[in-house]
Protein backbone atom coordinates (compact mmCIF):
# COMPACT_ATOMS: atom_id res chain seq x y z
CA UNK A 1 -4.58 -6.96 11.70
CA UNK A 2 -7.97 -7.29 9.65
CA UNK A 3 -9.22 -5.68 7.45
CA UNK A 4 -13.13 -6.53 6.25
CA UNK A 5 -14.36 -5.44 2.74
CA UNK A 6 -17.49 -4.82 2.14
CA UNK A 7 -20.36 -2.89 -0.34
CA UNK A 8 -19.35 -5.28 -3.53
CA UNK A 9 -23.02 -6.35 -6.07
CA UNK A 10 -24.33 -6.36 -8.88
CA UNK A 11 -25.09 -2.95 -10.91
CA UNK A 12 -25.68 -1.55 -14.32
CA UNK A 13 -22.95 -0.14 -16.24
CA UNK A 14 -23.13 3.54 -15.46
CA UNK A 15 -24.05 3.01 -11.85
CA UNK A 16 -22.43 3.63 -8.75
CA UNK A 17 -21.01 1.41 -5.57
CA UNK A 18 -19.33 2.03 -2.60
CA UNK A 19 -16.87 -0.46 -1.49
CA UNK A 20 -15.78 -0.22 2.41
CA UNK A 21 -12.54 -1.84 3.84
CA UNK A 22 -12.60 -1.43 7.84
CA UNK A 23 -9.77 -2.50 9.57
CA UNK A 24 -9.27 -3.59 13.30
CA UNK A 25 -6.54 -1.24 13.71
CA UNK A 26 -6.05 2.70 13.93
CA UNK A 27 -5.36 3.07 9.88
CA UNK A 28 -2.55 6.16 10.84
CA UNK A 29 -0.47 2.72 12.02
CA UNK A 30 -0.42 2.16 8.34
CA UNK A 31 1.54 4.32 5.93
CA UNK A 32 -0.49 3.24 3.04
CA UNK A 33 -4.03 1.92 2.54
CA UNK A 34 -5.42 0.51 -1.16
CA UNK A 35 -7.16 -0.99 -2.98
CA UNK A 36 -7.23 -3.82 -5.80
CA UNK A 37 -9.00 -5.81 -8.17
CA UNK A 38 -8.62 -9.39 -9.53
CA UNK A 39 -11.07 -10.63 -12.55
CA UNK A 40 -11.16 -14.31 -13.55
CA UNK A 41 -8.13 -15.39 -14.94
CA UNK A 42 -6.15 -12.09 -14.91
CA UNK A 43 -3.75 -10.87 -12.27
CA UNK A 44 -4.33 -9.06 -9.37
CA UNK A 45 -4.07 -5.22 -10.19
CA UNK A 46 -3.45 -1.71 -8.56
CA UNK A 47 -6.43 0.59 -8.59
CA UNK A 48 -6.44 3.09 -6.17
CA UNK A 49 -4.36 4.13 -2.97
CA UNK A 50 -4.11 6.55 -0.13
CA UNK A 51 -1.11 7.48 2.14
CA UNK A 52 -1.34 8.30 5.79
CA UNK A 53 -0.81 11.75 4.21
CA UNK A 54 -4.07 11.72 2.42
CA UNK A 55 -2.25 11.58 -1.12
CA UNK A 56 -3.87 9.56 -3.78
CA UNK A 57 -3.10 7.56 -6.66
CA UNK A 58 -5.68 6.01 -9.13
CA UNK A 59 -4.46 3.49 -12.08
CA UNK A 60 -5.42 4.87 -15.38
CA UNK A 61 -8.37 2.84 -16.46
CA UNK A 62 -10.36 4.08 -13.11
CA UNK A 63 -9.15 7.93 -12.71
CA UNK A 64 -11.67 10.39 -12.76
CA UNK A 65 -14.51 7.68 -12.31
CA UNK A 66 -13.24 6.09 -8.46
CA UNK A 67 -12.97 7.90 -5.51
CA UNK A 68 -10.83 6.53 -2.38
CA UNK A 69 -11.15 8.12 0.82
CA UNK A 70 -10.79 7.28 4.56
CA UNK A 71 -12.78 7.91 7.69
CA UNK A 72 -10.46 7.90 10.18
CA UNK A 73 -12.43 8.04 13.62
CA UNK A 74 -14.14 5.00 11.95
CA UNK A 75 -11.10 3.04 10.83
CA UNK A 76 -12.35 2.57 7.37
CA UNK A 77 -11.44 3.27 3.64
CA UNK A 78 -13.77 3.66 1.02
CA UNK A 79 -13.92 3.45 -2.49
CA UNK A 80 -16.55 4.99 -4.54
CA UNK A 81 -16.80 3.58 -7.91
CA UNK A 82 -18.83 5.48 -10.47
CA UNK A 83 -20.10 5.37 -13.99
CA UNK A 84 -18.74 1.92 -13.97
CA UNK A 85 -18.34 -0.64 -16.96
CA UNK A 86 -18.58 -4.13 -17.56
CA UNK A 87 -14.64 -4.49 -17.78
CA UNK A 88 -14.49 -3.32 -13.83
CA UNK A 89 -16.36 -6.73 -13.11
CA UNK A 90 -13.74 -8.12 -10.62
CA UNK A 91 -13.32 -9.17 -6.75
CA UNK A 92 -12.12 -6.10 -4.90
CA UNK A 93 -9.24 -6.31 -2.38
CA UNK A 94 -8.64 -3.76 0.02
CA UNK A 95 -4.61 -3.63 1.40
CA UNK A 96 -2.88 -2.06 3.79
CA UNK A 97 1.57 -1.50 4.42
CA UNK A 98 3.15 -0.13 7.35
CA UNK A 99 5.76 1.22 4.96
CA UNK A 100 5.80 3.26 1.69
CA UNK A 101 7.44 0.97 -1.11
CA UNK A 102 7.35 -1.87 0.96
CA UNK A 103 4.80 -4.90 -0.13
CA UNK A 104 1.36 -4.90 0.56
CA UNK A 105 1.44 -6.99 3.79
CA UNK A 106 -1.92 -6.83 5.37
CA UNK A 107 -4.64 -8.13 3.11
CA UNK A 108 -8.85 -8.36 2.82
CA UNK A 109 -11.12 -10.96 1.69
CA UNK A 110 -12.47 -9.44 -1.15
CA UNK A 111 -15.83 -8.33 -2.45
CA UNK A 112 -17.00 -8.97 -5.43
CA UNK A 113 -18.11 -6.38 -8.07
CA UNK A 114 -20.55 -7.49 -11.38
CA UNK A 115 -20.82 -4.30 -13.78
CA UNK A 116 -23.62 -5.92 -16.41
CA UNK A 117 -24.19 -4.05 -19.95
């Protein structure tokens, strides 16, 4: 399985990206699709996911501002970020698990996001 990030630059805080994660599988063979973020000498955090079902779950410093979502006749997730900050500066993992609960088994390369002030 692969899955290829893409969409990460540079922008002004307030602005907008969308991040892409396409995978080289149907993405209903996963049970769970997300994404996360790692900045420079932190560790690697939650920030949003989907389930096969379509639910979603959004860690508190990004709800109401991100936006995941899947296309599934193209195999992709995305993840709209908007009125970003500088503190969402970070490389951007997108993750997928066959099972709810289980670890995050199938991993991205990341993209990298730059929010300057």
């Amino acid at each position: 399985v692969q899955l290829q990030a893409s969409g990460g630059g540079l922008v002004q805080a307030g602005g907008s990206l969308e991040l892409s994660c396409a995978a080289s599988r149907n993405i209903d063979d996963f049970n769970g699709m997300g994404w996360f973020r790692q900045a420079p000498g932190k560790q690697r955090d939650l920030v949003a996911t989907i389930t096969r079902a379509g639910n979603t779950n959004y860690a508190d410093p990004v709800k109401g501002r991100f936006t995941i979502s899947r296309d599934r006749a193209k195999n992709t997730v995305y993840l709209q970020m908007d009125s970003l900050k500088p503190e969402d500066s970070a490389v951007y993992y997108c993750a997928a698990r066959s099972i709810l609960s289980s670890p995050w088994r199938y991993w991205g390369q990341g993209t990298q996001v730059t929010v300057s002030s």
